[in-house]
N, C-alpha and C. Protein backbone atom coordinates (compact mmCIF):
# COMPACT_ATOMS: atom_id res chain seq x y z
N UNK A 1 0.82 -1.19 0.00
CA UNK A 1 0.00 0.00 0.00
C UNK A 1 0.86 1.26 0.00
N UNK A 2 0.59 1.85 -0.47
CA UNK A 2 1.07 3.54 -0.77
C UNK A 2 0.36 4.08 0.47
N UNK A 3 1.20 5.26 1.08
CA UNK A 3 0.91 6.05 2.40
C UNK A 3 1.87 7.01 2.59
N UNK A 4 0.65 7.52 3.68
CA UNK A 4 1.27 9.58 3.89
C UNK A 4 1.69 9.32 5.17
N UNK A 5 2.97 9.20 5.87
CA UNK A 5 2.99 8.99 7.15
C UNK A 5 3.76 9.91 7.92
N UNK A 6 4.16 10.01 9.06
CA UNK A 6 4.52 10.94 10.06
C UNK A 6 5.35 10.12 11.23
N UNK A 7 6.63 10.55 11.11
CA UNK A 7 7.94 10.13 11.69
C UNK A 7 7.92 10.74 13.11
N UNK A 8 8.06 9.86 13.96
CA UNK A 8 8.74 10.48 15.67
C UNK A 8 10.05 11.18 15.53
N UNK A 9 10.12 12.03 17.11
CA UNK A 9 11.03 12.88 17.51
C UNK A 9 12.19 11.38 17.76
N UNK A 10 13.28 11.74 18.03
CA UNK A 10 14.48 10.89 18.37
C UNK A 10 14.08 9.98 19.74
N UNK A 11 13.69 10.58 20.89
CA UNK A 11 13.46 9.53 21.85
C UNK A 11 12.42 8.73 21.31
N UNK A 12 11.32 9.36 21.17
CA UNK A 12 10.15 8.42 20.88
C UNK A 12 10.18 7.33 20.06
N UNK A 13 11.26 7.67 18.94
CA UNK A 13 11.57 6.52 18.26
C UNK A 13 12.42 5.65 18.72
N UNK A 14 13.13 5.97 19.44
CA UNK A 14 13.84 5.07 20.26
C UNK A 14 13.23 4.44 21.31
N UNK A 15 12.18 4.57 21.55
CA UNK A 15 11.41 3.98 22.87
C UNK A 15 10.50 2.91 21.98
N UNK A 16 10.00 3.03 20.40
CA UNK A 16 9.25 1.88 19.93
C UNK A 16 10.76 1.27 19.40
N UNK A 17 11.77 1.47 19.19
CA UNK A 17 12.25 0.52 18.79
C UNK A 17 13.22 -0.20 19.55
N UNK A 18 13.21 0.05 20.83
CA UNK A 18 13.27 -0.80 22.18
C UNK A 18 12.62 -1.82 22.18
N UNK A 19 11.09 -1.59 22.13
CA UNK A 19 9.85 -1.94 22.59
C UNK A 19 10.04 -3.28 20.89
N UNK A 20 10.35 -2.87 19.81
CA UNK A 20 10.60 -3.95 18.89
C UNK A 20 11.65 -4.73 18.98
N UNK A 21 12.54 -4.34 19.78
CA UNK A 21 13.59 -5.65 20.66
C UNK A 21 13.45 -5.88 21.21
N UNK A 22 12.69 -5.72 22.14
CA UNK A 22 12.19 -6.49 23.57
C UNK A 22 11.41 -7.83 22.87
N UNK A 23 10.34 -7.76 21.58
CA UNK A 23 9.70 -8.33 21.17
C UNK A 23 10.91 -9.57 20.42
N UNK A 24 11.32 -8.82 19.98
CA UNK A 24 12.57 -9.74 19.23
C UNK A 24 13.77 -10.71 20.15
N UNK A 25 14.32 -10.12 20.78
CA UNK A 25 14.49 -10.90 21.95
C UNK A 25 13.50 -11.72 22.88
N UNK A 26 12.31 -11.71 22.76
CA UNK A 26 11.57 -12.84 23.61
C UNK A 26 11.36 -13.70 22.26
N UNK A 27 11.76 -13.88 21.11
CA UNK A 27 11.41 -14.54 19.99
C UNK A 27 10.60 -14.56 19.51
N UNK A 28 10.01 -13.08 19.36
CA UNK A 28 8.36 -13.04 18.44
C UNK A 28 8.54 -12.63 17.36
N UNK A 29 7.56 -12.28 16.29
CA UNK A 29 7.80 -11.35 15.45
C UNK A 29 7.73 -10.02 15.89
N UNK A 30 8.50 -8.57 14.97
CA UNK A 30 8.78 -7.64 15.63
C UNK A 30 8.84 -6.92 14.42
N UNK A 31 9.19 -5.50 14.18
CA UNK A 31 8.89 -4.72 13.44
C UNK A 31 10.43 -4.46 13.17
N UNK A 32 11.60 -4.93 14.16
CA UNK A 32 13.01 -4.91 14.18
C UNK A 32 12.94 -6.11 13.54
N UNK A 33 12.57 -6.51 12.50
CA UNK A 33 12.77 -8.21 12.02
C UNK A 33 12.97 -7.55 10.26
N UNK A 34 12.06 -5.93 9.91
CA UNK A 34 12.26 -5.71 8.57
C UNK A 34 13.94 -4.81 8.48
N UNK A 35 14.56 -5.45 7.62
CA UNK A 35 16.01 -4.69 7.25
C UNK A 35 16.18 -3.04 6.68
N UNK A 36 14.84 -3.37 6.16
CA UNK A 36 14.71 -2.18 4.77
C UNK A 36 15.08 -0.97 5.80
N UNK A 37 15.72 -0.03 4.82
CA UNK A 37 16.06 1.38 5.69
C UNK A 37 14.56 2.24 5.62
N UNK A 38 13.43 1.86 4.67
CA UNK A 38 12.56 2.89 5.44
C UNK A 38 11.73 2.23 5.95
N UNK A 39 12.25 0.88 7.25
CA UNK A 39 11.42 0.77 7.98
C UNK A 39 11.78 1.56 9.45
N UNK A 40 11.26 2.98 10.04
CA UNK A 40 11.31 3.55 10.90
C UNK A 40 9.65 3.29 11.62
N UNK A 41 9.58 3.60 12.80
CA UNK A 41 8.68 3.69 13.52
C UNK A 41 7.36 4.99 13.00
N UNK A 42 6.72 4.69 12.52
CA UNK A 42 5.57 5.57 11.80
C UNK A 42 4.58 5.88 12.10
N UNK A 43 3.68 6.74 12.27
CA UNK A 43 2.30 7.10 12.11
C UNK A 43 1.57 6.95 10.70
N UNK A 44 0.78 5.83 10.20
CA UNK A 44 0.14 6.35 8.94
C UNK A 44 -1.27 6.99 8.93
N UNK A 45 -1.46 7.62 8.30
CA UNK A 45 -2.09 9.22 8.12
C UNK A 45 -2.99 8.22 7.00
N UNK A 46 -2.48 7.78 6.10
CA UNK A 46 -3.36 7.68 4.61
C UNK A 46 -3.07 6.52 3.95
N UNK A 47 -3.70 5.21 4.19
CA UNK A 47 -2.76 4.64 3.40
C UNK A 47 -4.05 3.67 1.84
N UNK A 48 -3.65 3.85 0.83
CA UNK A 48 -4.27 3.61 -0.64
C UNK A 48 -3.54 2.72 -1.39
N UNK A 49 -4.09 2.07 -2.76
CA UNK A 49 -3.61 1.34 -3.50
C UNK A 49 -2.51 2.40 -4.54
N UNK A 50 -2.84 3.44 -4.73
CA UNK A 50 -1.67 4.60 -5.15
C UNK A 50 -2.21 5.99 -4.53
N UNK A 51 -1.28 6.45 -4.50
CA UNK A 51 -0.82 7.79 -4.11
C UNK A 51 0.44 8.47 -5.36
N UNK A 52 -0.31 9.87 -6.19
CA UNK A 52 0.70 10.45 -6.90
C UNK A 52 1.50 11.19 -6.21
N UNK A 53 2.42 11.96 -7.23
CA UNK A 53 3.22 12.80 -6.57
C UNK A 53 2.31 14.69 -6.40
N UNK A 54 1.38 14.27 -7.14
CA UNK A 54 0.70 15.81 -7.57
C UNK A 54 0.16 16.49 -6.01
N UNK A 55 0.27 16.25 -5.26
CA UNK A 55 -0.11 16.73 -3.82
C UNK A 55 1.06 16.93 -2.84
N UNK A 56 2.09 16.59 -3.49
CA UNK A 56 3.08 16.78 -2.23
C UNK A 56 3.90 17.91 -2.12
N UNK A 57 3.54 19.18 -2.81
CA UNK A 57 3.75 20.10 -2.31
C UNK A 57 2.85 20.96 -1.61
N UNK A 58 1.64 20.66 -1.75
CA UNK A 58 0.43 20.83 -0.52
C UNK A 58 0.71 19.79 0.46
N UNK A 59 1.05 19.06 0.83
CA UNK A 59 0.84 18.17 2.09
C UNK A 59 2.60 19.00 2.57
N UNK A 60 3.21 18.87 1.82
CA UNK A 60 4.52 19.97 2.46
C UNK A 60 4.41 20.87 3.04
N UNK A 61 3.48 21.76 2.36
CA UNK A 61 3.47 23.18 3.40
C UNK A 61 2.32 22.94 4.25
N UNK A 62 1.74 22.14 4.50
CA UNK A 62 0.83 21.68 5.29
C UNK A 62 1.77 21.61 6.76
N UNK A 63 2.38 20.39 6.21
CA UNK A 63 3.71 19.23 7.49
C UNK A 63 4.33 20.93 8.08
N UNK A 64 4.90 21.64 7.30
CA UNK A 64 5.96 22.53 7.75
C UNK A 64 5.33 23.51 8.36
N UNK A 65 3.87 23.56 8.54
CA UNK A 65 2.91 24.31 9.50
C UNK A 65 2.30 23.98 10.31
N UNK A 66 2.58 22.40 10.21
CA UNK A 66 2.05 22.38 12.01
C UNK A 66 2.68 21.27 12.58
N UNK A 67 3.54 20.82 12.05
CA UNK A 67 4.48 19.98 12.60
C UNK A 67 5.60 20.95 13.23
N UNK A 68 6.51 20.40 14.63
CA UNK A 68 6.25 19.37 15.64
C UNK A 68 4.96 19.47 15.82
N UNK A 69 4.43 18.39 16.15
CA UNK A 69 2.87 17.95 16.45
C UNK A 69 3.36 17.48 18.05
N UNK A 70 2.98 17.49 19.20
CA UNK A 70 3.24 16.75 20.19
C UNK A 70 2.57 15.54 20.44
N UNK A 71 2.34 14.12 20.83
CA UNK A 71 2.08 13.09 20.63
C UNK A 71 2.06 12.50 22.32
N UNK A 72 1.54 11.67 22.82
CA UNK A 72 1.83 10.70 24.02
C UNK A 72 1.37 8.93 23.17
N UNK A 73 2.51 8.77 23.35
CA UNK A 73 2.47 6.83 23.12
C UNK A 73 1.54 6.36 24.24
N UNK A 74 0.33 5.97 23.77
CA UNK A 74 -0.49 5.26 24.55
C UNK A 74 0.06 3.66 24.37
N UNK A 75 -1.41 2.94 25.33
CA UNK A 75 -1.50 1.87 25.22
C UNK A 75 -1.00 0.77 24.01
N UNK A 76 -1.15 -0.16 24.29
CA UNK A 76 -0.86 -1.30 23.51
C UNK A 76 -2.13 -1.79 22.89
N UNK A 77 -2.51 -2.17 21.72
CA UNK A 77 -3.54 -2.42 21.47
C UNK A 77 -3.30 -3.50 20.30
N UNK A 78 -4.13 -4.60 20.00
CA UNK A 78 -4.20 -5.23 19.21
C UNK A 78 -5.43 -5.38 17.87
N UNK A 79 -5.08 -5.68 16.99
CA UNK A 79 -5.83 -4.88 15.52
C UNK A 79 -5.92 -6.91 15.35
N UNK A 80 -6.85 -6.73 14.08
CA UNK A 80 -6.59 -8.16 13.30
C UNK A 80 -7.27 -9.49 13.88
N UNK A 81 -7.45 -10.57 13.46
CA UNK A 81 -7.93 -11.72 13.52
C UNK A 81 -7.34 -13.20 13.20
N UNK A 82 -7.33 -13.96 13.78
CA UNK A 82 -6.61 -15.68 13.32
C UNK A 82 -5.34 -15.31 13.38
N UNK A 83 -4.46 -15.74 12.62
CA UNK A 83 -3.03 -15.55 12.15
C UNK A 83 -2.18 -13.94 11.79
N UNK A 84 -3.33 -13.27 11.51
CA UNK A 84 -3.38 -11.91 11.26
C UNK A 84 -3.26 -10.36 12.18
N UNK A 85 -2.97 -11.36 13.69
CA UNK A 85 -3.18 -10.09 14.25
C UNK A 85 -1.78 -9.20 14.71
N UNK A 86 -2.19 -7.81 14.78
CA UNK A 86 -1.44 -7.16 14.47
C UNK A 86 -1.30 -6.17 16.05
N UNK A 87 0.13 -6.40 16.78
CA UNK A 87 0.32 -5.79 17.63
C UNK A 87 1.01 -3.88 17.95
N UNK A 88 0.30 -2.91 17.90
CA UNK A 88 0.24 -1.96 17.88
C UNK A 88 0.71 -0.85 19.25
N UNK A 89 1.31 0.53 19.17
CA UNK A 89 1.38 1.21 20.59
C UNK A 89 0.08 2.07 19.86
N UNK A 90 -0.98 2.65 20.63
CA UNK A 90 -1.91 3.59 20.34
C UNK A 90 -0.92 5.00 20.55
N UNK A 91 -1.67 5.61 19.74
CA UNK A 91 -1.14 7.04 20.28
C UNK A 91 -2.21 7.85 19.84
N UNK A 92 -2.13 8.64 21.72
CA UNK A 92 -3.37 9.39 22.02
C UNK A 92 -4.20 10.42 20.80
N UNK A 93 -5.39 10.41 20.26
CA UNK A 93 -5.44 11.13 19.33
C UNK A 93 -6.20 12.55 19.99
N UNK A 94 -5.25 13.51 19.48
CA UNK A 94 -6.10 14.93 19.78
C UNK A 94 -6.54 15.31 18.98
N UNK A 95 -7.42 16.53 18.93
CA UNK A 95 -8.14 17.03 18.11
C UNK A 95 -6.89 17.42 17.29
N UNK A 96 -5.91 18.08 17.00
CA UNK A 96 -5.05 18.69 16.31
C UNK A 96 -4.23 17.31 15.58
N UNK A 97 -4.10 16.37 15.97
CA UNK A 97 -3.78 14.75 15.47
C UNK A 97 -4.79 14.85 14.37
N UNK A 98 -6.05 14.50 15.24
CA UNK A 98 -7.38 14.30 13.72
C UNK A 98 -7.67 15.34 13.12
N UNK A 99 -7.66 16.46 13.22
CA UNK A 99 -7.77 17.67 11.70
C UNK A 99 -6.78 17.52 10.95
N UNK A 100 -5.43 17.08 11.71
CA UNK A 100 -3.76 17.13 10.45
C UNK A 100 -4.66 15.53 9.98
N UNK A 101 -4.56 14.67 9.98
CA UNK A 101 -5.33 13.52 9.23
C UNK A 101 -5.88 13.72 8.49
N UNK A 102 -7.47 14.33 8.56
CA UNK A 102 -8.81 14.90 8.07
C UNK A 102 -7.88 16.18 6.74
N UNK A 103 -7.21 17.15 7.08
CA UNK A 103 -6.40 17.66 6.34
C UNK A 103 -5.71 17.15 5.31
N UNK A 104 -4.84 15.96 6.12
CA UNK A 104 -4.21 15.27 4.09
C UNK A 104 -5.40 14.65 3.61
N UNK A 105 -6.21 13.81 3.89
CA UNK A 105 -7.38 13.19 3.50
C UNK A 105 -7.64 14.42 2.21
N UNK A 106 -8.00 15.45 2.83
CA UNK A 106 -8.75 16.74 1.66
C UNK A 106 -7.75 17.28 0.52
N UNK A 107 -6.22 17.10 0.83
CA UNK A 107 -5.38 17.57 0.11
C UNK A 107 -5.52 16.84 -1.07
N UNK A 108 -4.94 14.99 -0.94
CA UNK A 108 -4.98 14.24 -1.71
C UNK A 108 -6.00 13.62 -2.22
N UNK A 109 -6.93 13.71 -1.38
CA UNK A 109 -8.54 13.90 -2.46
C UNK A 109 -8.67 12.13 -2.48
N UNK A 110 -9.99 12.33 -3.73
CA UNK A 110 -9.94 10.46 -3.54
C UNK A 110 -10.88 9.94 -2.74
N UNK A 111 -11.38 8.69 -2.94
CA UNK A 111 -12.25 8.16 -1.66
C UNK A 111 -11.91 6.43 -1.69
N UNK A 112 -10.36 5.97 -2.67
CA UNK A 112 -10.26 4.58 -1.89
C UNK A 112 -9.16 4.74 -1.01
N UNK A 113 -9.40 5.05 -0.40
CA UNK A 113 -8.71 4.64 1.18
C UNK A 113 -8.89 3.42 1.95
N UNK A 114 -8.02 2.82 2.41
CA UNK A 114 -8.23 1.63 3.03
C UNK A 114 -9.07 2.04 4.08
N UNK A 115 -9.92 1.41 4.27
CA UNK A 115 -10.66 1.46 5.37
C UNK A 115 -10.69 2.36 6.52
N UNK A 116 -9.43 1.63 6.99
CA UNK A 116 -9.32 1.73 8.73
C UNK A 116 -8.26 3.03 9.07
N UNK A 117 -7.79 3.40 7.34
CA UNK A 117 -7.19 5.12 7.13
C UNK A 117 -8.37 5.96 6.84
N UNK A 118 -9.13 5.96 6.97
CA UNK A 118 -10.54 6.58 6.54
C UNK A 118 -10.66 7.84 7.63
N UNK A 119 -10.81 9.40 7.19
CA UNK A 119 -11.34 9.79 9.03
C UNK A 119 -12.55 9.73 9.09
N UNK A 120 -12.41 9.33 10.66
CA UNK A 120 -13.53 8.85 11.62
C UNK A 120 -13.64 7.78 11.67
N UNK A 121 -12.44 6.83 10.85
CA UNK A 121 -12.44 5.61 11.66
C UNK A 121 -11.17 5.03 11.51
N UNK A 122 -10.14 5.98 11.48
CA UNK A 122 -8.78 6.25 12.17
C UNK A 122 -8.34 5.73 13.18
N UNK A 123 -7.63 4.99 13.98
CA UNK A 123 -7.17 4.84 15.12
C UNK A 123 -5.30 4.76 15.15
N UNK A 124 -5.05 6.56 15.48
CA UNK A 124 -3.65 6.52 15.30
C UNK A 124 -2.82 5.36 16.38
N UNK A 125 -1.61 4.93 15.54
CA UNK A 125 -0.84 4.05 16.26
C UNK A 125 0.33 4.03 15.48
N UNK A 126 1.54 3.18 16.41
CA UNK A 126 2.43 2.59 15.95
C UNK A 126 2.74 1.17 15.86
N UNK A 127 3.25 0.49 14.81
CA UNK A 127 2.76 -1.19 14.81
C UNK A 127 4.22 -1.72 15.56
N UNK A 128 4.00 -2.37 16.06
CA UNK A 128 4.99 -3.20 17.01
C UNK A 128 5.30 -4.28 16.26
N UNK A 129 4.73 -5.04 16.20
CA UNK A 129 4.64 -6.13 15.16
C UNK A 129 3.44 -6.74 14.42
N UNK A 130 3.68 -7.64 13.01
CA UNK A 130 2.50 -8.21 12.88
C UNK A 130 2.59 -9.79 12.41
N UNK A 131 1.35 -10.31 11.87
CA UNK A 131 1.86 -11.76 11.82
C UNK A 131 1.17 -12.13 13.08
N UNK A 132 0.62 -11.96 14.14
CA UNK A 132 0.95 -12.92 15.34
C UNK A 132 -0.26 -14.29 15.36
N UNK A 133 -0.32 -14.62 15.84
CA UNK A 133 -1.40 -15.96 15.83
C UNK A 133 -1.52 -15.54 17.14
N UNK A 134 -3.26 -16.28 18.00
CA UNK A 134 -3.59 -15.95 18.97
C UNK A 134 -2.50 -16.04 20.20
N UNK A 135 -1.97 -16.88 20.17
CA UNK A 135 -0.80 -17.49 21.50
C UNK A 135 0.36 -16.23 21.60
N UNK A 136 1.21 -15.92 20.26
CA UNK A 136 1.82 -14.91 19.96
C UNK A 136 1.40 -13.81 20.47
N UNK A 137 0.06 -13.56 20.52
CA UNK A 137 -0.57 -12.15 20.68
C UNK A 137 -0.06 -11.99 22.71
N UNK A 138 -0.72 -12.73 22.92
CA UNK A 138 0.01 -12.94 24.63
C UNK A 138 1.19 -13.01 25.03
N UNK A 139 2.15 -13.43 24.56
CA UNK A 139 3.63 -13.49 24.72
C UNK A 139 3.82 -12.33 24.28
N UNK A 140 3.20 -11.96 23.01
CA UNK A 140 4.22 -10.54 22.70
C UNK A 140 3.23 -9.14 24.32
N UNK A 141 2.28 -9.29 24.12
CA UNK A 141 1.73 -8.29 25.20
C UNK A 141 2.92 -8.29 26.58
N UNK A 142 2.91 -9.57 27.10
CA UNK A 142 3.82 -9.77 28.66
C UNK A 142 5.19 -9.52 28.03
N UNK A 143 5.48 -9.55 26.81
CA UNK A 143 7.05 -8.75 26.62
C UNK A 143 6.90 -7.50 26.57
N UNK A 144 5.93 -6.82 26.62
CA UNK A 144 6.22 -5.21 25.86
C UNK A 144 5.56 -4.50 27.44
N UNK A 145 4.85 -5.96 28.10
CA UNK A 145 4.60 -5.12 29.26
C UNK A 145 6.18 -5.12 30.44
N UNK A 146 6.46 -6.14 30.23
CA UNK A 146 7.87 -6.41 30.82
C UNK A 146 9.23 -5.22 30.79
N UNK A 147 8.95 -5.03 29.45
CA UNK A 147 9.93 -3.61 29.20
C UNK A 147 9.37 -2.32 29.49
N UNK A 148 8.01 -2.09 29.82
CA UNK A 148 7.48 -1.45 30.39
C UNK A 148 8.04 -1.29 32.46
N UNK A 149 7.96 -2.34 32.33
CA UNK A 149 8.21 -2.61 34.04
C UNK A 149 9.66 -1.89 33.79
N UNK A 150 10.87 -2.83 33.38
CA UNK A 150 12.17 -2.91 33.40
C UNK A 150 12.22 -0.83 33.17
N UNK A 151 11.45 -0.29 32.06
CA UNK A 151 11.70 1.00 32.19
C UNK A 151 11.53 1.67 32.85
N UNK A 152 10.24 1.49 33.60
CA UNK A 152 9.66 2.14 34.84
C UNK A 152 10.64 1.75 36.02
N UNK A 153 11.36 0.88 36.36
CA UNK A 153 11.82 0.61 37.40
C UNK A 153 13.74 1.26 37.42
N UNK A 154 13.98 1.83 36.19
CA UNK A 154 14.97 2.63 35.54
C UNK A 154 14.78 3.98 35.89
N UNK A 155 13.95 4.28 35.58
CA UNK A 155 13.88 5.99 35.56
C UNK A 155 12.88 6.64 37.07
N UNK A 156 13.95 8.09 36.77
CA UNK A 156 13.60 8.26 37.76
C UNK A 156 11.98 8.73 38.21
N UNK A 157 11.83 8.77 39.38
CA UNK A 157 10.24 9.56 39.63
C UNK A 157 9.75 9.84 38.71
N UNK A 158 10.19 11.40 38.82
CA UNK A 158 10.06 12.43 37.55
C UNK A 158 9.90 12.46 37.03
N UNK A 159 10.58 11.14 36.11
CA UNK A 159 10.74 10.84 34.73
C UNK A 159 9.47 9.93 33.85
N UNK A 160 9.06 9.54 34.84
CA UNK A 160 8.13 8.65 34.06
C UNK A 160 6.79 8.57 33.41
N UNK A 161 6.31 9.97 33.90
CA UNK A 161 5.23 10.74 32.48
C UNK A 161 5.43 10.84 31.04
N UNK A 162 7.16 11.69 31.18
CA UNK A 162 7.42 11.97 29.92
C UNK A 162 8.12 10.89 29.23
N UNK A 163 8.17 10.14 29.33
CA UNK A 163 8.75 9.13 28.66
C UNK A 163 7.49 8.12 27.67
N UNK A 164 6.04 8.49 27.77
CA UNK A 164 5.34 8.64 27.00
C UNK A 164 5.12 9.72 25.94
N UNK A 165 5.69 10.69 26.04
CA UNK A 165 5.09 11.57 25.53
C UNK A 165 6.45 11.84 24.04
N UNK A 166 6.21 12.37 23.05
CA UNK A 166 7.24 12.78 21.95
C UNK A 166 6.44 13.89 21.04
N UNK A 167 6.67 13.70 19.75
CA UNK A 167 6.78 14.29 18.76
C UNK A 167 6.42 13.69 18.02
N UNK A 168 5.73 14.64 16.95
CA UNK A 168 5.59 13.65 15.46
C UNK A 168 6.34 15.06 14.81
N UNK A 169 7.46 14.59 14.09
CA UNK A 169 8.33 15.82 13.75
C UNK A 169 8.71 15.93 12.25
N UNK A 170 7.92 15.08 11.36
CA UNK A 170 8.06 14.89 10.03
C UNK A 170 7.42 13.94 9.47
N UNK A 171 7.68 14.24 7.55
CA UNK A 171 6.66 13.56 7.05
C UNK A 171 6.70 12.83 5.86
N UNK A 172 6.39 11.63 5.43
CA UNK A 172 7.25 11.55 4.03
C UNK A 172 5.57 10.35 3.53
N UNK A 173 6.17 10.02 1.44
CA UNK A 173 5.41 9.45 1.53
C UNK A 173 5.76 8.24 0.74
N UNK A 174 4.96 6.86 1.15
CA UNK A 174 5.98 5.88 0.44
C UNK A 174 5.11 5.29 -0.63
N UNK A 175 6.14 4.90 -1.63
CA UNK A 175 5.78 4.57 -2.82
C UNK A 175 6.32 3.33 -2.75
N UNK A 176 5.20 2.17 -2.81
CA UNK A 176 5.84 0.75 -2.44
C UNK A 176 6.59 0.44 -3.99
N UNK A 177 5.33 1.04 -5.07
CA UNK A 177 5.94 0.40 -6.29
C UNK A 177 7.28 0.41 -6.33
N UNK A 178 8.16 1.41 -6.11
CA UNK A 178 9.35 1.72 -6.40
C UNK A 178 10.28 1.80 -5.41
N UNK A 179 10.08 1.55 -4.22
CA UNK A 179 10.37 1.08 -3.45
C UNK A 179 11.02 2.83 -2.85
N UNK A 180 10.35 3.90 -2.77
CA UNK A 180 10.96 4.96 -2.61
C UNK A 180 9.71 5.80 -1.32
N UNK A 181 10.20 6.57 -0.69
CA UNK A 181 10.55 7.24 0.39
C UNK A 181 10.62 8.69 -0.52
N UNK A 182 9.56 9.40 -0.45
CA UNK A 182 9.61 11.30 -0.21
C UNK A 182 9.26 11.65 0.88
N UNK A 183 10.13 12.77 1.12
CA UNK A 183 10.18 13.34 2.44
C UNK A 183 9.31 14.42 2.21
N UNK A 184 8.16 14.73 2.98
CA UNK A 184 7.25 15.79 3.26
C UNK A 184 7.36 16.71 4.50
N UNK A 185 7.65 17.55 4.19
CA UNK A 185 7.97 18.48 5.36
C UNK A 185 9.14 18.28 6.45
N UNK A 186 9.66 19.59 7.09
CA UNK A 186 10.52 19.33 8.07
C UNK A 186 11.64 18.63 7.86
């Protein structure tokens, strides 16, 4: 699928891709299992069977006006069915999350959107892993809650609000056909 997505600040990305070795080290599947260099930790915004290039200098000056976006990594949540399910971090959606959404939606126009990129029935996240079969789905949860513990029991007091919280600090869009990566904004 072709998609408009939105890249984390430096910690935040470093905190899901912890959270995809923790998974990888307990021997699950993990999102640290793809090599490719544009697999980074993502928000997708839009994702379709194509996406041109004719909008991406509107979704640019879009990104470069209201990005940093501020973000909190929610919960863990699981998507999918049978063999298919798909382990996810939520991230909290604000009103300023769902208008920048609702916003590329109107830029790039169109109405096949996959489904579950649709607004208003959106549920921003980051994927942890996918693939899992029901049994998988439990092992990977008590690993990601585990590194949850191990972090919490690391940091200090203080510290442990913000260590949910980041950035969505850029934007690009991928073109599976060709296996290419444009950078949108920032």
């Amino acid at each position: 699928m072709h998609s408009i997505e939105l890249l984390l600040d430096g910690p935040a990305d470093a905190r899901v891709r912890a959270q995809w070795a923790a998974l990888s080290d307990a021997g699950l599947p993990s999102q640290a299992d793809h090599a490719s260099s544009s697999n980074s930790p993502h928000v997708t915004l839009l994702a379709r069977r194509g996406i041109d290039g004719t909008a991406d200098p509107a979704l640019t000056e879009l990104l470069d006006r209201l990005l940093p976006l501020p973000v909190v990594l929610g919960a863990p949540l699981v998507f999918g069915h049978g063999r298919g399910h798909v382990l996810v971090r939520s991230i909290v959606a604000t009103r300023a999350l769902l208008d920048l959404q609702a916003e590329v939606h109107a830029i790039v126009g169109g109405e096949d959107d996959v489904t579950h990129s649709s607004p208003g029935l959106w549920v921003p996240h980051v994927t942890l892993a996918s693939r899992l079969d029901a049994e998988a789905v439990g092992r990977a949860l008590a690993a990601v809650e585990a590194f949850e513990d191990e972090e919490a029991r690391e940091a200090p007091e203080d510290a442990r609000a913000p260590a949910q919280a980041g950035s969505l600090v850029s934007g690009r869009r991928w073109d599976p056909s060709v296996r290419t990566i444009v950078v949108l904004g920032r």
